[in-house]
Protein backbone atom coordinates (compact mmCIF):
# COMPACT_ATOMS: atom_id res chain seq x y z
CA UNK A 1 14.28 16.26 21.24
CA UNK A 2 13.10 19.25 19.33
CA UNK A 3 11.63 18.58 15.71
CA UNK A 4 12.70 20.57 12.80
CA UNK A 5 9.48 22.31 11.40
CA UNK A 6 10.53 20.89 8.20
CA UNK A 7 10.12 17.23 9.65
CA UNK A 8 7.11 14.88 8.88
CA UNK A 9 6.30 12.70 12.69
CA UNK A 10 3.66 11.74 10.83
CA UNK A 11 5.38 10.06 7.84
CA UNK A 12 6.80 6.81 8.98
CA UNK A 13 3.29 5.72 10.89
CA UNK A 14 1.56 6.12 7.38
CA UNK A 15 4.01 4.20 5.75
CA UNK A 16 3.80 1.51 8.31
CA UNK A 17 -0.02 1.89 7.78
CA UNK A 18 0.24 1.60 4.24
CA UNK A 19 2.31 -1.26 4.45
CA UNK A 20 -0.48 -2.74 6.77
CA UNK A 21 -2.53 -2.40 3.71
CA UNK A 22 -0.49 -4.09 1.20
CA UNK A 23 0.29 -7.04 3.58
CA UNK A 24 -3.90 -7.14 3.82
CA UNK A 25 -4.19 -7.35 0.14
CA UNK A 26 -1.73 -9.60 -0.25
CA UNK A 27 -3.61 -11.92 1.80
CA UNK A 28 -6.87 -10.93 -0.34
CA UNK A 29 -4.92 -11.85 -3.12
CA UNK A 30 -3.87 -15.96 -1.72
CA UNK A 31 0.27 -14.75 -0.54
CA UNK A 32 0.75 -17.03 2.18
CA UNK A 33 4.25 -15.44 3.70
CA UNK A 34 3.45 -11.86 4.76
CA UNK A 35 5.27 -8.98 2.55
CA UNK A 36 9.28 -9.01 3.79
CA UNK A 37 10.52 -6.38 1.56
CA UNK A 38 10.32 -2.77 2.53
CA UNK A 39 7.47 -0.20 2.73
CA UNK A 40 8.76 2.11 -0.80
CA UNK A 41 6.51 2.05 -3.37
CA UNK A 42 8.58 0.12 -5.82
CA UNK A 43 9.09 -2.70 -3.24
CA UNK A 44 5.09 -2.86 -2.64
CA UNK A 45 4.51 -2.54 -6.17
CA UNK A 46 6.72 -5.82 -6.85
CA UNK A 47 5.26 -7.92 -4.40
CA UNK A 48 1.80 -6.91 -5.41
CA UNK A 49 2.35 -8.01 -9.48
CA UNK A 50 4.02 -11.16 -7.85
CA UNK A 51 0.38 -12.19 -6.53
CA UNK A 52 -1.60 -11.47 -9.25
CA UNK A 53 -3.21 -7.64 -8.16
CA UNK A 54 -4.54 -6.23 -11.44
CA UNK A 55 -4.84 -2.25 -12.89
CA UNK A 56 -6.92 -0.80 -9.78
CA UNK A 57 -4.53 -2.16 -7.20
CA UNK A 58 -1.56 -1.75 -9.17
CA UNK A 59 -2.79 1.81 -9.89
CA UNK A 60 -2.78 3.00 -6.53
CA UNK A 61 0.88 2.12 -5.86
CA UNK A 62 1.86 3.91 -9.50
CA UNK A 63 -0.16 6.95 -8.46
CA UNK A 64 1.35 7.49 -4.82
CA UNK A 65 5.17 6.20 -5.82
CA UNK A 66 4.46 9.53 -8.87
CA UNK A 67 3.03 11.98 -6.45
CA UNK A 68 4.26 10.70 -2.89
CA UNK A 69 0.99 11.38 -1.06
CA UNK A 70 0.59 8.49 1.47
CA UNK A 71 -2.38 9.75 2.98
CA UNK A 72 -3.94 9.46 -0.30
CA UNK A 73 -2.84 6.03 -0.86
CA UNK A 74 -3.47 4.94 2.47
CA UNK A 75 -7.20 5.75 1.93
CA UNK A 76 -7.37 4.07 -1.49
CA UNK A 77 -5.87 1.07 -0.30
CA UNK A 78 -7.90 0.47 2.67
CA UNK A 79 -11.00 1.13 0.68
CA UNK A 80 -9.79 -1.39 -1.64
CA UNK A 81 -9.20 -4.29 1.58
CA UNK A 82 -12.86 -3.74 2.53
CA UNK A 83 -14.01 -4.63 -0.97
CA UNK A 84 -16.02 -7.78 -1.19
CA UNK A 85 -13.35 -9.71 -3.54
CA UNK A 86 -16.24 -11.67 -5.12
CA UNK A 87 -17.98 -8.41 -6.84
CA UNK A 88 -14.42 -7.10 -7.33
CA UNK A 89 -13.18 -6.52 -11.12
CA UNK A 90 -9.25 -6.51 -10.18
């Protein structure tokens, strides 16, 4: 099946990624049930405030749900998993 060139392949694997991400930090963050909602920022950004994540976290879901770029989100939110959570501030 031919792709339109307009088309992002790409797109859905990120968002699985970044929901990958959440579902780590919402582990970091004591959730025992794994996220259930969907992968849009809004529904990441609820779950997230449910369990506690402060400004930084919270941040990075704001920032990519106001200018869409997953790749950029992705990043930040795997660089915030690999955080030790005892020198963390959020």
């Amino acid at each position: 099946m031919e792709q339109s060139p307009h088309s992002h392949p790409v797109e859905p694997t990120i968002r699985a990624a970044i929901g990958d991400e959440v579902a780590r930090a919402l582990k970091k963050l004591g959730a025992e049930m794994p996220h259930a909602g969907g992968n849009e920022p809004d529904d990441l950004y609820d779950a997230l405030r449910k369990h506690g994540a402060k400004s930084e976290l919270l941040g990075i879901i704001r920032h990519w749900r106001d200018k869409g770029d997953d790749q950029w989100a992705l990043n930040e939110l795997r660089r915030w998993n690999t955080r030790d959570p005892r020198k963390s501030q959020d």
